[in-house]
Protein backbone atom coordinates (compact mmCIF):
# COMPACT_ATOMS: atom_id res chain seq x y z
CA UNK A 1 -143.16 88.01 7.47
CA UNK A 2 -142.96 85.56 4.76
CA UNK A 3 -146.71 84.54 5.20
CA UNK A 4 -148.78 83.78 2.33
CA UNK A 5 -151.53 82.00 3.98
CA UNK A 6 -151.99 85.06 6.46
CA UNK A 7 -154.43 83.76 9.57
CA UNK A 8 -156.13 81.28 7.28
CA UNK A 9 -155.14 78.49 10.27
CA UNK A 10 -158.42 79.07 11.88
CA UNK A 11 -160.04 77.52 9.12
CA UNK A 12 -157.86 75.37 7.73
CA UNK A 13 -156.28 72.71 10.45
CA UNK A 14 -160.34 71.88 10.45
CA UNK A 15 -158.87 69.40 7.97
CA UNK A 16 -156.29 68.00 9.80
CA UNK A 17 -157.34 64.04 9.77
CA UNK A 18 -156.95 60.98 11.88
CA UNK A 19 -154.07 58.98 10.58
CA UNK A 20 -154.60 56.29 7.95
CA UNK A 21 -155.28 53.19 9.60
CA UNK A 22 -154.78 50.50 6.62
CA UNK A 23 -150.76 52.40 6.54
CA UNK A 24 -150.77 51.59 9.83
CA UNK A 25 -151.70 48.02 9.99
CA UNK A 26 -149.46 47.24 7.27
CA UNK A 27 -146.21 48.70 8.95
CA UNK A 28 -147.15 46.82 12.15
CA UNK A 29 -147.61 43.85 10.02
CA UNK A 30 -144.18 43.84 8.61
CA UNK A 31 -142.63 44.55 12.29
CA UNK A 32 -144.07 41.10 13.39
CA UNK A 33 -142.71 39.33 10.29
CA UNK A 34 -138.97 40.63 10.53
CA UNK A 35 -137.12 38.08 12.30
CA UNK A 36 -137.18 39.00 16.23
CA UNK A 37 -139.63 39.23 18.96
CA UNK A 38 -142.79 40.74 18.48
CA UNK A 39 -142.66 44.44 19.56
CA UNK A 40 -138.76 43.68 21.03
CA UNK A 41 -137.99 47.36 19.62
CA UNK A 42 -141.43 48.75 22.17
CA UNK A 43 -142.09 52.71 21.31
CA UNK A 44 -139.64 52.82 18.54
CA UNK A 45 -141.62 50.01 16.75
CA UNK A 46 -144.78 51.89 17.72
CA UNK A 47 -143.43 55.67 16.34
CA UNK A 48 -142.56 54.32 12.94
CA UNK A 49 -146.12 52.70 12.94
CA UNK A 50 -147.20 55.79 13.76
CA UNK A 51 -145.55 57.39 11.21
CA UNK A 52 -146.69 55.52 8.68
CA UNK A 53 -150.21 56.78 9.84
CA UNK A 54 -149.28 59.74 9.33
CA UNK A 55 -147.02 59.75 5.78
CA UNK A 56 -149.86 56.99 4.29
CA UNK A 57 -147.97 54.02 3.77
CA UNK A 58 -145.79 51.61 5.35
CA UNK A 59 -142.74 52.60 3.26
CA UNK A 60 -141.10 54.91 6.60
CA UNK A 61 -138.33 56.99 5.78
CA UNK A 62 -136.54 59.61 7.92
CA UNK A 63 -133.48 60.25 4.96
CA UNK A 64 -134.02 63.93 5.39
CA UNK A 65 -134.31 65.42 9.69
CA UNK A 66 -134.72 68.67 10.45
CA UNK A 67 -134.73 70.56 13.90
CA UNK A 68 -136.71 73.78 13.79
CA UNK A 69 -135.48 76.16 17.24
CA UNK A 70 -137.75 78.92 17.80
CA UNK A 71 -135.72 81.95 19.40
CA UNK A 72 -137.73 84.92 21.25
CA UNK A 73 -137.17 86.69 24.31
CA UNK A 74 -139.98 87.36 26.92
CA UNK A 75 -140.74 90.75 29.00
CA UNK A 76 -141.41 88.47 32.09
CA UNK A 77 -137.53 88.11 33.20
CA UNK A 78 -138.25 92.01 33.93
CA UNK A 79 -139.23 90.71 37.43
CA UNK A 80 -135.87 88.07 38.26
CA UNK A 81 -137.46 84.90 37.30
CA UNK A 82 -133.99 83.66 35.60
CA UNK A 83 -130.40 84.08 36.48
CA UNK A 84 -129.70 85.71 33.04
CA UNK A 85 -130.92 88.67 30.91
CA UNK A 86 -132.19 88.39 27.59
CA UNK A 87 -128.49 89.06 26.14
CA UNK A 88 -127.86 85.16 26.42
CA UNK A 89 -131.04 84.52 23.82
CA UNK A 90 -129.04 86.60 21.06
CA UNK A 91 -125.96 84.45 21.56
CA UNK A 92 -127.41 81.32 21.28
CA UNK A 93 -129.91 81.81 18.99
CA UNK A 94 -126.55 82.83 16.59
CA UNK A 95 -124.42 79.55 18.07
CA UNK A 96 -127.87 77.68 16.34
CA UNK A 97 -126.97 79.18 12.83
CA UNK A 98 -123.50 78.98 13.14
CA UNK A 99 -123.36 75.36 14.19
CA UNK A 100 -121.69 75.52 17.14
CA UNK A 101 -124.42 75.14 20.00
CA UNK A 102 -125.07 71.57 21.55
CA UNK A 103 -128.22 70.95 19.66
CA UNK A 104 -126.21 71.29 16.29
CA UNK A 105 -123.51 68.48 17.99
CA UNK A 106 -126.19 66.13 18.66
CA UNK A 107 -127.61 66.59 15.43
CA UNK A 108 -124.67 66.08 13.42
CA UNK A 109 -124.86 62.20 14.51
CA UNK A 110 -128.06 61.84 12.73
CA UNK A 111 -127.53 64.13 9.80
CA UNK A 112 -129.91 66.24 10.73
CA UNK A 113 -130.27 70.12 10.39
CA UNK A 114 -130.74 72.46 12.69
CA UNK A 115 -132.65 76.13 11.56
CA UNK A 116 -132.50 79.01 13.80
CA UNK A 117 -135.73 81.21 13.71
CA UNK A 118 -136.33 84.48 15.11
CA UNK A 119 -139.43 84.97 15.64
CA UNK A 120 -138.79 87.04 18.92
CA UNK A 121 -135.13 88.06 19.64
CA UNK A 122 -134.94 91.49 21.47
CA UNK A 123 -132.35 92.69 19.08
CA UNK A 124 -131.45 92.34 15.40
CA UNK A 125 -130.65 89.36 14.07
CA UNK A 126 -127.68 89.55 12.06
CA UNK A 127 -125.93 86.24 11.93
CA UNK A 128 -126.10 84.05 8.41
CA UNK A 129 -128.20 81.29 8.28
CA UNK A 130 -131.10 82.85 10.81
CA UNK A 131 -134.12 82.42 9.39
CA UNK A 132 -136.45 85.58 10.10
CA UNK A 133 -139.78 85.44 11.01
CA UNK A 134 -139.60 88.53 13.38
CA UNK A 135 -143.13 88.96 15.07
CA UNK A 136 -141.65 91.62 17.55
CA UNK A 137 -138.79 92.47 19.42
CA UNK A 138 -139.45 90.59 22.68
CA UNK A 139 -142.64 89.83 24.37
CA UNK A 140 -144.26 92.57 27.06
CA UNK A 141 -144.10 91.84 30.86
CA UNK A 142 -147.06 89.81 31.64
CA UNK A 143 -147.06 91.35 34.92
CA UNK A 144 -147.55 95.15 33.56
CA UNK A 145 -149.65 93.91 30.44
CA UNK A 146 -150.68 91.25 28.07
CA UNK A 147 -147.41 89.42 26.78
CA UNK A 148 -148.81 89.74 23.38
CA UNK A 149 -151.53 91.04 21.30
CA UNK A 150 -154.36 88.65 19.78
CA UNK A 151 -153.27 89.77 16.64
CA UNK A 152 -149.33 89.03 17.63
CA UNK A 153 -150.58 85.32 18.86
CA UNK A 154 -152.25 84.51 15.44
CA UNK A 155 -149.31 85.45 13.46
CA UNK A 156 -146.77 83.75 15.10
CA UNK A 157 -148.86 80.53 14.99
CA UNK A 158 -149.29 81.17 10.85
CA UNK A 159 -145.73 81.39 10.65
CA UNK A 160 -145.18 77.80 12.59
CA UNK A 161 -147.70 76.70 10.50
CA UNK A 162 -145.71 77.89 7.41
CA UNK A 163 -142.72 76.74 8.28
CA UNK A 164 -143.71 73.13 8.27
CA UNK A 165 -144.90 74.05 4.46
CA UNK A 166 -141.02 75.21 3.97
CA UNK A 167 -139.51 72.18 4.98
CA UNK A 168 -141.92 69.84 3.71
CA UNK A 169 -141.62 71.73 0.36
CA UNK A 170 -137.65 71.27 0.45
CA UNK A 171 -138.08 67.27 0.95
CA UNK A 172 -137.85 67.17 4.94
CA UNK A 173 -139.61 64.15 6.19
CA UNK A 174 -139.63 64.27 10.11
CA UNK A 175 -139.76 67.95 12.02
CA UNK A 176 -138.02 68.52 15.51
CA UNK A 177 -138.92 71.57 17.62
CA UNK A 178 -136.78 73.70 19.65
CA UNK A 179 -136.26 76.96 21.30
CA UNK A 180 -134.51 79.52 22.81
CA UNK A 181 -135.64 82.06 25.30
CA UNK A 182 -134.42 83.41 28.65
CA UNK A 183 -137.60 83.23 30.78
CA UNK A 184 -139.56 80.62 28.69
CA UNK A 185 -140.08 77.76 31.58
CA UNK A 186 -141.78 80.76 33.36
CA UNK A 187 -144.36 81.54 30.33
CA UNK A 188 -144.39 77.65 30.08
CA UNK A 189 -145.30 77.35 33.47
CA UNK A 190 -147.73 80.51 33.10
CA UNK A 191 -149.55 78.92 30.18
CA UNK A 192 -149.38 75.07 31.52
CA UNK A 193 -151.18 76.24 34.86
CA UNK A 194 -154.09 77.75 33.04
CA UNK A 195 -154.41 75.36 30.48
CA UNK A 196 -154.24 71.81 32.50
CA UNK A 197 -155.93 73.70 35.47
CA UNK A 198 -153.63 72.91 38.16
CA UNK A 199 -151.87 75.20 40.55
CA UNK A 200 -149.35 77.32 39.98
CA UNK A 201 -146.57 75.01 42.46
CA UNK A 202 -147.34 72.02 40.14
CA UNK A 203 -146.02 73.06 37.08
CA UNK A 204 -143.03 75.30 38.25
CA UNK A 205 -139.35 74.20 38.46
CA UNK A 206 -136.48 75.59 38.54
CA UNK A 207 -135.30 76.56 34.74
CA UNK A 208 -131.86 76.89 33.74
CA UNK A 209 -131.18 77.04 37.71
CA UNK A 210 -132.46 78.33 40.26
CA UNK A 211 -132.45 78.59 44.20
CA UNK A 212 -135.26 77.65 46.30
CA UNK A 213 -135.97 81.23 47.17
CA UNK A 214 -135.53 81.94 43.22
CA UNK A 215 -138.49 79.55 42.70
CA UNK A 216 -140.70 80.56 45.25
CA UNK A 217 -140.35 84.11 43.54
CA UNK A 218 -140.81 82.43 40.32
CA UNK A 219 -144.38 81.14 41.38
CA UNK A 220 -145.43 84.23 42.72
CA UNK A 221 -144.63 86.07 40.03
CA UNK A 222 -146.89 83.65 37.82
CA UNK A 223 -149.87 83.54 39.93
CA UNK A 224 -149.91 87.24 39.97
CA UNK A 225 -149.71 87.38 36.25
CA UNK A 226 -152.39 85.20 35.88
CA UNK A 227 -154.57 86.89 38.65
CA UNK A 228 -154.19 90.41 36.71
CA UNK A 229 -154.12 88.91 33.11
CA UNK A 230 -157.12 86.57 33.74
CA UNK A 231 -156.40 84.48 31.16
CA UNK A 232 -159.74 82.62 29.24
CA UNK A 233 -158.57 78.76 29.61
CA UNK A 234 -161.22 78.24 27.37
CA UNK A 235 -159.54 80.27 24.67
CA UNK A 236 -155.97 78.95 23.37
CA UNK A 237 -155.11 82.00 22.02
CA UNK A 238 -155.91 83.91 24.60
CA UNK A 239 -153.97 82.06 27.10
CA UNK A 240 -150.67 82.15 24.90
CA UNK A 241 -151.11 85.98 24.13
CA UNK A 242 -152.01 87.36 27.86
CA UNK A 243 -148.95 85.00 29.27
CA UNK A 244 -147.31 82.98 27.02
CA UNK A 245 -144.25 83.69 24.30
CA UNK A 246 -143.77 83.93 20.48
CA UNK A 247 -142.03 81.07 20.78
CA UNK A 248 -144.76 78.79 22.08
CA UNK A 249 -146.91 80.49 20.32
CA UNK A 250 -144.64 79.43 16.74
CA UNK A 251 -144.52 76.18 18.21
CA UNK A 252 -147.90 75.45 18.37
CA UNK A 253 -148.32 76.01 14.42
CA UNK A 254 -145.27 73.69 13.64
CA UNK A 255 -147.46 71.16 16.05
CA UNK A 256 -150.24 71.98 13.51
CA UNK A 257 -148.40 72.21 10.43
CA UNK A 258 -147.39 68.42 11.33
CA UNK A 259 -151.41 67.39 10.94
CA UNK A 260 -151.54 69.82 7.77
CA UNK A 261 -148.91 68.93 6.03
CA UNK A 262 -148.48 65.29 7.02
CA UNK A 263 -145.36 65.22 8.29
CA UNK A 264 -144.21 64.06 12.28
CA UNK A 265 -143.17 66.55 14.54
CA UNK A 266 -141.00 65.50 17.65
CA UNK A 267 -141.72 67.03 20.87
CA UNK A 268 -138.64 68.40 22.82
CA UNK A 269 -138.87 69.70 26.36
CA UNK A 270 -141.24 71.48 28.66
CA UNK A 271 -141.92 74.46 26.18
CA UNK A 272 -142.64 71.95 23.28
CA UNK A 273 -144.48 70.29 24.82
CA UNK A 274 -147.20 72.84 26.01
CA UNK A 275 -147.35 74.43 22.83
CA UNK A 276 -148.01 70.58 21.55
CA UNK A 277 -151.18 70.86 24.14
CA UNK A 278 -152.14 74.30 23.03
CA UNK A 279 -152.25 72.88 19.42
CA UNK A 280 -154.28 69.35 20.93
CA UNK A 281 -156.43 72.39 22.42
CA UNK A 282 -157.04 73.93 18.98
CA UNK A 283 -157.38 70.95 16.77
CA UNK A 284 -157.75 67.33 18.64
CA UNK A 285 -156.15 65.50 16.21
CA UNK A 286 -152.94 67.10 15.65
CA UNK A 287 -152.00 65.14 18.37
CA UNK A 288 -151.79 62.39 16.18
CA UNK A 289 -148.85 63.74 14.21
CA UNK A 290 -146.96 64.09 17.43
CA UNK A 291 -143.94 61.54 18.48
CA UNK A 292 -142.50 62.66 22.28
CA UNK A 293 -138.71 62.26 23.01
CA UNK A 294 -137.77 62.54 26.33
CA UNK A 295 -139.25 63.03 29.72
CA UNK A 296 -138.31 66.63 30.88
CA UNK A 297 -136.70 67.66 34.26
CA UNK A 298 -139.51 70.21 34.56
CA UNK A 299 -142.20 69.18 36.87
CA UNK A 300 -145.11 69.86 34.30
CA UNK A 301 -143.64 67.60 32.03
CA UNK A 302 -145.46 64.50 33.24
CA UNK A 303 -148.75 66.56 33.53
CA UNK A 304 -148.19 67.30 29.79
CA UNK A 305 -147.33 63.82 28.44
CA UNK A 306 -150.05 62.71 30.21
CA UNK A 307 -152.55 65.09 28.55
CA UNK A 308 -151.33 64.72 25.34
CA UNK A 309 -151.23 60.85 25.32
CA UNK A 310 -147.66 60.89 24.44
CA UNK A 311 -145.28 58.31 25.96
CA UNK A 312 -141.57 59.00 25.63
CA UNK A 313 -138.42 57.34 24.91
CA UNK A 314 -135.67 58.76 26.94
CA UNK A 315 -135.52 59.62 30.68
CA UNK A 316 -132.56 60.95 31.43
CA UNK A 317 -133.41 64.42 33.37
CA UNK A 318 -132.63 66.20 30.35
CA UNK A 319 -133.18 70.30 30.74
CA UNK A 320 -131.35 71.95 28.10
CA UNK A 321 -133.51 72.55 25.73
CA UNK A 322 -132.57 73.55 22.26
CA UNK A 323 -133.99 70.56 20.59
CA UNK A 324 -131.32 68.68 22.49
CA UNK A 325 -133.68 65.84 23.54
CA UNK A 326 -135.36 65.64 19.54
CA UNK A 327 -131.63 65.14 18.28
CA UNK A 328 -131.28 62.24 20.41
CA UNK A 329 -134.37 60.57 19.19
CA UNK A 330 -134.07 60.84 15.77
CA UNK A 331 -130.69 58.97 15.87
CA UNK A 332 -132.50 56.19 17.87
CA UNK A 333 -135.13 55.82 14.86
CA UNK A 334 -132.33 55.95 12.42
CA UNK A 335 -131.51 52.56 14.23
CA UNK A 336 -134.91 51.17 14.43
CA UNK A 337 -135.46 51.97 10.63
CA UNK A 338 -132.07 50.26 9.56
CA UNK A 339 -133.99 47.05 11.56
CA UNK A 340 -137.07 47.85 9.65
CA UNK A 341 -135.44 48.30 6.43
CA UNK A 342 -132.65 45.89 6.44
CA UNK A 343 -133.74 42.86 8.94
CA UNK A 344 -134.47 39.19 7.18
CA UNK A 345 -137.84 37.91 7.57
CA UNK A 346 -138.87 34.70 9.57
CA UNK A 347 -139.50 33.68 6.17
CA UNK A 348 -136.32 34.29 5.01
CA UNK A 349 -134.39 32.64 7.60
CA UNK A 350 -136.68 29.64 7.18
CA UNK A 351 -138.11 29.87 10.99
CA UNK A 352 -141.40 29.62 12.36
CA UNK A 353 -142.81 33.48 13.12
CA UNK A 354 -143.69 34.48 16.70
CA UNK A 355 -147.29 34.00 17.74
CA UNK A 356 -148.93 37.35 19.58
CA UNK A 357 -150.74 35.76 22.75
CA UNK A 358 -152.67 38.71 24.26
C-alpha cells in the first residue's frame, strides 16, 4: 500500500499545532503597508495570512499546486441512488491521469497538477499516471453491511495522511482535494447526518442529478442505512466505516496530513468537506490548516462550512466535483500573491498609510 507509517495517525496528529501566531501578524502587517485599502483583497488577504500560520513565516508562496482526486466506488448505488453505475468512476478516474477531465483544464491556468488516486475503483486500474493506493475494490452496500471494515477505515486515512508526506517531500506547497465516486453525495450525506446530527432531509440533494422521486428514494435509502448500521457519532471512524467511502475516508488524512506536515489543504465540494469535519472531529486543530473554496450546490454544504469555521470564496452553485472548485481558487491566490509580492508600499509611493478604525 505504500505505507510506512502503518496506523501510527492515532498517535501522531496529537501533534498537530495551532498555527504560529507571530507568522501571522507579520503577513497581516505587510498587507496593511502595501499601497491599497486595508483588507480591499477580504478572504484572499485573510488565506495567505493564514497560510503563513501555517508554513511559519510571512514569506507565502504557492510556486508549486497540487490537486490530489481520490477515486473509489461505493456498494450503496446497489439500491438506485444515482443515475449511473460505477463504470463512469473508472473512466474518469483515467480522464484525471490522462489530463483530459475538467479538473485538469482548470488546473492548467494555475500550473497546477492534478494526481489521480485509487484508493477504491471497482476494477483495475491500468491507466499511466494513477497513483495506487488500492484499499479494496469498491466499498460494501451499507444497506446489507458495514461499507467498510475498522481496519479498511484506518488504512485509507494512513494513506491520506501519507500522501501529504509525498507531495510535501517533492516540494508541493499548497494541497487541493478531490474525488471521484458514483454514489459519494449519498455516503456524504450518510456520514454528514450522523456526524452534525441533523436529519436525514437536511443534508440530501440531488447529486449528479436527480428527480424529485430519485431523492426522496435517496433519503430513504440513507435513513435506513443508518437505522441498521447504527453508526457511533461519537466515533469518527466508526461513522466513515459503517456508511461512509474510501474516499472520504483518504480525504480525511490529507485534511490531517495538512496539520502534520504543515502544508494548506483546500477544501473542494460536499465530500471534502465532510471528510474536513471528520478530520476537525479527530484532531481540533487540523482545522486550522484548512482554506475553503467554494460554496457547494449540496444542501449540507452550509451546515459544513459552518461547523468547520470555514468561509469561502466562490459561490457560484458549483457541483462537479473533481477538485473543480480548488482549481479555481488557487488561480485567485496566484493573483492575490502577485499583489502581495509585487505591490509598492505606502512608503514607497511616498503616501500616508491607511488608518484601521475598528
Amino acid at each position: 500500500m505504500g505505507d510506512r507509517n502503518d496506523f501510527v495517525w492515532k498517535e501522531r496528529i496529537k501533534e498537530i499545532a495551532p498555527l504560529n501566531g507571530e507568522a501571522m501578524k507579520a503577513s497581516k502587517q505587510h498587507w496593511d503597508n502595501i499601497g491599497k485599502p486595508i483588507e480591499g483583497l477580504g478572504l484572499l488577504e485573510d488565506m495567505i495570512i493564514q497560510a503563513a500560520g501555517i508554513i511559519g513565516h510571512e514569506n507565502v508562496k504557492f510556486d508549486r499546486k497540487c490537486i490530489l482526486s481520490l477515486c473509489s466506488d461505493n456498494g450503496i448505488v446497489e439500491e438506485g441512488v444515482t443515475q449511473t453505475d460505477q463504470q463512469v468512476t473508472a473512466v474518469v478516474a483515467q480522464n484525471f491521469a490522462k489530463g483530459i477531465a475538467s479538473v485538469n483544464m482548470l488546473s492548467d491556468y494555475s500550473q497546477t497538477k492534478v494526481f489521480a488516486v485509487d484508493i477504491g475503483v471497482a476494477s483495475d486500474m491500468t491507466q499511466e499516471g494513477m497513483i495506487h493506493r488500492k484499499v479494496a475494490y469498491g466499498t460494501k452496500n451499507f444497506l446489507k453491511e458495514p461499507a467498510m471494515t475498522r481496519e479498511q477505515t484506518e488504512r485509507a486515512i494512513q494513506i491520506g495522511i501519507d500522501l501529504v508526506r509525498d507531495k510535501k517531500e517533492e516540494g508541493y506547497e499548497l494541497i487541493g482535494t478531490g474525488e471521484m465516486g458514483i454514489g459519494n453525495t449519498t455516503t456524504t450525506s450518510a456520514v454528514a447526518a450522523v456526524l452534525l446530527g441533523r436529519e436525514v432531509e437536511q443534508v440530501t440533494g440531488k447529486g449528479a442529478g436527480l428527480s424529485k422521486e430519485g431523492i426522496a428514494h435517496k433519503i430513504q435509502v440513507i435513513k435506513e442505512g443508518i437505522r441498521l448500521r447504527k453508526p457511533n457519532r461519537a466515533d469518527v471512524i466508526d461513522v466513515l466505516g459503517k456508511v461512509g467511502g474510501l474516499d472520504i475516508a483518504g480525504l480525511t488524512g490529507i485534511f490531517l496530513g495538512g496539520g502534520l506536515y504543515g502544508i494548506p489543504i483546500v477544501i473542494d465540494g460536499a465530500i471534502s468537506a465532510v471528510a474536513a469535519l471528520a478530520a476537525k472531529r479527530l484532531q481540533e486543530n487540523s482545522k486550522y490548516y484548512m482554506l475553503a473554496s467554494h460554496m457547494g450546490k449540496e444542501p449540507v454544504c452550509s451546515l459544513l462550512m459552518e461547523e468547520l469555521e470555514c468561509e469561502p470564496i466562490i459561490y457560484g452553485r458549483l457541483a462537479l466535483g473533481e477538485g473543480t472548485g480548488a482549481a479555481m481558487l488557487f488561480a485567485l491566490l496566484d493573483m492575490a500573491l502577485a499583489v502581495y509580492k509585487q505591490n509598492k508600499t505606502f512608503e514607497d509611493i511616498q503616501v500616508d498609510a491607511y488608518e484601521k478604525y475598528t
